[in-house]
C-alpha atoms as a PDB file:
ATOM      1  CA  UNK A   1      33.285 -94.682 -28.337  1.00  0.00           C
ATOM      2  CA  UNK A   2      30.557 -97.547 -28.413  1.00  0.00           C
ATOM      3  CA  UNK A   3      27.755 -97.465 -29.916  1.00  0.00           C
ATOM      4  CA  UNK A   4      24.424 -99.066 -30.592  1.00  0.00           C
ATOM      5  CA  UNK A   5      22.195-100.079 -33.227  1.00  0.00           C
ATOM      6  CA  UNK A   6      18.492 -99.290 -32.353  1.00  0.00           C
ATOM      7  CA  UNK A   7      15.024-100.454 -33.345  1.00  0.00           C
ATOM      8  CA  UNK A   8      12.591 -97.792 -32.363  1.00  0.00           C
ATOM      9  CA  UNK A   9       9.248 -98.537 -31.518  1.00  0.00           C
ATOM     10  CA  UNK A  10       6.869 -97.905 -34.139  1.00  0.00           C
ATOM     11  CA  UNK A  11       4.318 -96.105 -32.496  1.00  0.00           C
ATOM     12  CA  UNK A  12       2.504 -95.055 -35.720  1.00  0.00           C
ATOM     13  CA  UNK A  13       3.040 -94.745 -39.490  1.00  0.00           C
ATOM     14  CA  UNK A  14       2.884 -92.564 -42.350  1.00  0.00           C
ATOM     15  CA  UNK A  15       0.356 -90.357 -42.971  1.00  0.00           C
ATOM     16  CA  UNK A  16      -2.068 -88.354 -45.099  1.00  0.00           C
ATOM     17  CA  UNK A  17      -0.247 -85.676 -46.423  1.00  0.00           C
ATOM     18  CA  UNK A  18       3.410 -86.705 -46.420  1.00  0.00           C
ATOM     19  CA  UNK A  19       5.388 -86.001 -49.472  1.00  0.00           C
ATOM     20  CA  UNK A  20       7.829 -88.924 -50.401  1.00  0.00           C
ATOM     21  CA  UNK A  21       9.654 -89.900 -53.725  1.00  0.00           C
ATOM     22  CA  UNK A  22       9.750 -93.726 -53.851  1.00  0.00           C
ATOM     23  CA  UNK A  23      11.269 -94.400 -56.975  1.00  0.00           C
ATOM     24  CA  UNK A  24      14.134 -94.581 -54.435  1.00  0.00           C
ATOM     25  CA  UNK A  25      15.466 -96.875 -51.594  1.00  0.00           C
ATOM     26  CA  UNK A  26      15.475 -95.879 -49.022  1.00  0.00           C
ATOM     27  CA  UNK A  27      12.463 -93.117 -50.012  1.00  0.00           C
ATOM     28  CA  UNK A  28      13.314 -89.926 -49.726  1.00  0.00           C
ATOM     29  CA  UNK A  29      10.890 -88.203 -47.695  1.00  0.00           C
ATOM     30  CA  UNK A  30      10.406 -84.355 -48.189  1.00  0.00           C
ATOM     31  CA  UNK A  31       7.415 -83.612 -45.621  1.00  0.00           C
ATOM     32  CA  UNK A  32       6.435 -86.003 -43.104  1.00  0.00           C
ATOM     33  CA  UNK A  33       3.385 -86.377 -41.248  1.00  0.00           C
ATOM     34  CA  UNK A  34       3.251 -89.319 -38.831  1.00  0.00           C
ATOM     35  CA  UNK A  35       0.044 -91.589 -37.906  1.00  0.00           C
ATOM     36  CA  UNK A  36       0.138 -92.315 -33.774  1.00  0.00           C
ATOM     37  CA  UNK A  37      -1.680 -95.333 -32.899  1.00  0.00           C
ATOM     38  CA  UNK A  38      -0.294 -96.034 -29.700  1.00  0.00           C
ATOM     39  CA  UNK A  39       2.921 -94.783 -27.587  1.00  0.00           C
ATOM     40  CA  UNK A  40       4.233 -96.256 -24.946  1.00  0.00           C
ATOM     41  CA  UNK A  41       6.912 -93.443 -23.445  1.00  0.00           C
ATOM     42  CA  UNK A  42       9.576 -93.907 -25.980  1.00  0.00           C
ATOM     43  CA  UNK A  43      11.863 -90.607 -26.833  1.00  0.00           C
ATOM     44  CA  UNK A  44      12.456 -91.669 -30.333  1.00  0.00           C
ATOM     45  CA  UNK A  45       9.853 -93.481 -32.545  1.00  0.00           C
ATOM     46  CA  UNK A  46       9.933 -94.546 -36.178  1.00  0.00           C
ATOM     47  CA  UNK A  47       8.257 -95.112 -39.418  1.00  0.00           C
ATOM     48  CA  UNK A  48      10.470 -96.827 -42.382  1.00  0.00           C
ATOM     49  CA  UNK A  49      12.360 -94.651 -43.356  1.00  0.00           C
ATOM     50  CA  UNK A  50      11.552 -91.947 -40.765  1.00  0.00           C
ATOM     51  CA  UNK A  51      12.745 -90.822 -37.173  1.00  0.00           C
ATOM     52  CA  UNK A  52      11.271 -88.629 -34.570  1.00  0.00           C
ATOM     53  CA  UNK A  53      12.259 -87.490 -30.768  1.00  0.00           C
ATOM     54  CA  UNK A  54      10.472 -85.964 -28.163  1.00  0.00           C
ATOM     55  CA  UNK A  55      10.499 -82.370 -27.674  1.00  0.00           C
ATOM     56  CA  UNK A  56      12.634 -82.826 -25.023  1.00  0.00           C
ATOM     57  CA  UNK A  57      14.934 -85.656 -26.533  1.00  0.00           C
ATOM     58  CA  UNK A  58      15.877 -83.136 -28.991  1.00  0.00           C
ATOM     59  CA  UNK A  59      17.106 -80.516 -26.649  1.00  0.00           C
ATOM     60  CA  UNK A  60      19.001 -83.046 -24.687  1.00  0.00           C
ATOM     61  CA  UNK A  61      20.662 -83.874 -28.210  1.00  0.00           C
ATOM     62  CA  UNK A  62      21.360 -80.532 -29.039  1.00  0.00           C
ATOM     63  CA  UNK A  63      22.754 -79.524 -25.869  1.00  0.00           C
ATOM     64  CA  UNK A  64      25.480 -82.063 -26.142  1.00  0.00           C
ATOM     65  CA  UNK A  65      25.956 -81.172 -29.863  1.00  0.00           C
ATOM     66  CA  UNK A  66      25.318 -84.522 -31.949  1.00  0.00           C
ATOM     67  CA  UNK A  67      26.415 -85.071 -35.473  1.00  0.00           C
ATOM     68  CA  UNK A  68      25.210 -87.139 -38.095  1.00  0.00           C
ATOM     69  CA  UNK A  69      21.463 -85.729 -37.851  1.00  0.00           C
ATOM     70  CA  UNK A  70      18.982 -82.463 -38.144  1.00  0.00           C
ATOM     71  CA  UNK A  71      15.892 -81.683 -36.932  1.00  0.00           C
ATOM     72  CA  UNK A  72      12.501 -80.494 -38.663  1.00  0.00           C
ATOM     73  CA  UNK A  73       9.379 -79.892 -38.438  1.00  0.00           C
ATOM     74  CA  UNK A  74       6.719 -82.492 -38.490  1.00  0.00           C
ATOM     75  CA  UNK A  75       2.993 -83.018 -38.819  1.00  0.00           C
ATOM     76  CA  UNK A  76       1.851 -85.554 -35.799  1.00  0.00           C
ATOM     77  CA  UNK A  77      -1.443 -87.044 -36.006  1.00  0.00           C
ATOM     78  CA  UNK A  78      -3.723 -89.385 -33.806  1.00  0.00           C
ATOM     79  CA  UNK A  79      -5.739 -91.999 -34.877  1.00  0.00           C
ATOM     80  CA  UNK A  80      -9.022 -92.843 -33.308  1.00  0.00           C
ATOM     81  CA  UNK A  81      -7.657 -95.670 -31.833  1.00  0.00           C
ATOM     82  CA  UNK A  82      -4.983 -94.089 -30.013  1.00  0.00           C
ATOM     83  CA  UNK A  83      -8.096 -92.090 -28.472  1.00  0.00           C
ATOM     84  CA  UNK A  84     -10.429 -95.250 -27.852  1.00  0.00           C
ATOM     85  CA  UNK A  85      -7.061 -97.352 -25.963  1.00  0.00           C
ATOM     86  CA  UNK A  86      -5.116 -94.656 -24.251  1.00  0.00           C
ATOM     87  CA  UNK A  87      -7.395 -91.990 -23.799  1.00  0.00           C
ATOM     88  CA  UNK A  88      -5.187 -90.588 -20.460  1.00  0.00           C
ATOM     89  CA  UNK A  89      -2.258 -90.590 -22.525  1.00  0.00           C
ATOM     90  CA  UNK A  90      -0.725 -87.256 -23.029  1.00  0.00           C
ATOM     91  CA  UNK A  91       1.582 -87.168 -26.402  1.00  0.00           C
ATOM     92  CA  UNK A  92       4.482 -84.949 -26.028  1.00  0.00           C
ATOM     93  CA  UNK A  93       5.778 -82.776 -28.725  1.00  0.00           C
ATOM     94  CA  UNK A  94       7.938 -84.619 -31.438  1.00  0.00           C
ATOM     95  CA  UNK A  95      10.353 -83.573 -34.461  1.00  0.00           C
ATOM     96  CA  UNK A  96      11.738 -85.237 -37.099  1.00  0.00           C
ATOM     97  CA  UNK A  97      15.347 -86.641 -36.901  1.00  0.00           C
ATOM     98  CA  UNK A  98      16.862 -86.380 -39.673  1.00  0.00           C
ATOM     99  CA  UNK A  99      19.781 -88.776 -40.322  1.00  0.00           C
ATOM    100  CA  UNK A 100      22.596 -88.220 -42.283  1.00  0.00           C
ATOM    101  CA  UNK A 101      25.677 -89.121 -40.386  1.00  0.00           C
ATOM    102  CA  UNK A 102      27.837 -92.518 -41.010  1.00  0.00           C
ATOM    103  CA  UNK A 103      27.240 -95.541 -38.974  1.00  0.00           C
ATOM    104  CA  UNK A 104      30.050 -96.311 -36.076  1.00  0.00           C
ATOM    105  CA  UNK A 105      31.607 -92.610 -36.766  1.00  0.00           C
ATOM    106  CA  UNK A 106      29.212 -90.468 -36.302  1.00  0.00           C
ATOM    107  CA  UNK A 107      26.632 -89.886 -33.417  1.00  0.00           C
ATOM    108  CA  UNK A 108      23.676 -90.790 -35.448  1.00  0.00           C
ATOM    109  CA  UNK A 109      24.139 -92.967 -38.770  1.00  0.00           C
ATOM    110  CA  UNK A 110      22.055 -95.728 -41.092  1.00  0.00           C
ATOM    111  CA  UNK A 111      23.872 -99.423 -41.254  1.00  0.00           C
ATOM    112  CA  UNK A 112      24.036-101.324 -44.137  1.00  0.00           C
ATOM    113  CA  UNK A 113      20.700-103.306 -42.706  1.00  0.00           C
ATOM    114  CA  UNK A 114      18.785 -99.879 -42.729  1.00  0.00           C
ATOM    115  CA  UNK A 115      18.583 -99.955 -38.639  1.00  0.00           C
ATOM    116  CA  UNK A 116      19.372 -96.507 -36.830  1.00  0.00           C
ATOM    117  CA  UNK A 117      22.948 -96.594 -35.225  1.00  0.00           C
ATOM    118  CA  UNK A 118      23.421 -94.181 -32.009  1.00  0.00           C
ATOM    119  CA  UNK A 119      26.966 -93.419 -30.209  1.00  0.00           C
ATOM    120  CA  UNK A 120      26.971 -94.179 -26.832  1.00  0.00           C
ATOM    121  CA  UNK A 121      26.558 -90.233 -25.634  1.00  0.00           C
ATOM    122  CA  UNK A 122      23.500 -89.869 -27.635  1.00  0.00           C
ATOM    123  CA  UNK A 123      22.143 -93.227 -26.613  1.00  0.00           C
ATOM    124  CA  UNK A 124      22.125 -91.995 -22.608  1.00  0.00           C
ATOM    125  CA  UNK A 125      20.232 -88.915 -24.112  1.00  0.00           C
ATOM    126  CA  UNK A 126      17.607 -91.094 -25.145  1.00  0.00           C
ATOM    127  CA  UNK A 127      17.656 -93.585 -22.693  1.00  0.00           C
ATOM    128  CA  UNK A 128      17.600 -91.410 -20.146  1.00  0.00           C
ATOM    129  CA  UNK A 129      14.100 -90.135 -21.290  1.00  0.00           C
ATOM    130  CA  UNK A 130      12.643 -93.281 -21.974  1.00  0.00           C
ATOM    131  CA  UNK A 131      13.087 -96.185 -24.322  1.00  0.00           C
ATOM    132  CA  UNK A 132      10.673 -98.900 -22.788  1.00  0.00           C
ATOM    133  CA  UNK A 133       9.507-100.478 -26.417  1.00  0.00           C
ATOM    134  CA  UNK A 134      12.956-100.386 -28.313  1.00  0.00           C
ATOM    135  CA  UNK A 135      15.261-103.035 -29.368  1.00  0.00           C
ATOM    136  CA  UNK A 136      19.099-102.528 -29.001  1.00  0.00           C
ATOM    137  CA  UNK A 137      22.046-104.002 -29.232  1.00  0.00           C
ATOM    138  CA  UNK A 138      25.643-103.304 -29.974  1.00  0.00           C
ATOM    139  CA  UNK A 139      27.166-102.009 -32.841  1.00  0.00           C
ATOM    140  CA  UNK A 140      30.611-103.829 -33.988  1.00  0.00           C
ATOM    141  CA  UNK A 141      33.062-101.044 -33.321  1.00  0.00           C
ATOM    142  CA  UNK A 142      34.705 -99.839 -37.119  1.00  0.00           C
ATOM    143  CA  UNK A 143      37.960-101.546 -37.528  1.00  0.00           C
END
């Protein structure tokens, strides 16, 4: 299987009333509210060291039964800005992906660099649904 390591677009940050321990790295984050200031139609966004999907993203996922992640609940916010520059945009639901899995083994995994790795089947999920802002490129294939 291929698979890809991916930059999300960070469409926000993190916000009042998330709960992280940082005498860690990479933080641990226990409850995470995310910041919007601007989205531009991806299915996953991102916040060091956090991930979230669409609504829809995640049911895609979970239909074709990933590994190597979970899914919780999340507080999403909108900043003024986001208001004042794209008032007609509609922000879909998101949830928190949680990764866990191994990098080049499992569908959804951390490298070494910190950057979110995706297998190829989970990848079309998300592309599929929209990934206008994100970076990606290969992953080298474990040996």
């Amino acid at each position: 299987m291929r698979y890809f390591e991916i930059e999300p677009d960070v469409a926000g940050g993190i916000g009042r009333g998330t709960v992280m321990d940082t005498s860690v790295h990479p933080p641990v984050v226990s409850r995470l509210v995310y910041h919007v200031e601007g989205w531009f139609g991806d299915s996953i966004v991102t916040t060091f060291p956090c991930f979230l999907v669409t609504e829809e993203a995640k049911h895609g996922l979970v239909e074709i039964g990933i590994s190597g992640a979970t899914f919780a609940e999340a507080e999403v916010t909108m900043s003024e800005d986001f208001h004042e520059l794209q008032p007609d945009v509609e922000l879909p639901a998101f949830v928190w992906l949680k990764v866990d899995g191994r990098a080049g083994h499992d569908d959804f995994g951390i490298a070494n660099n910190l950057n979110l790795v995706v297998s190829e089947r989970a990848f079309d999920v998300l592309d599929e649904l929209g990934l206008p802002s994100a970076s990606i490129r290969p992953f080298p294939a474990e040996v």
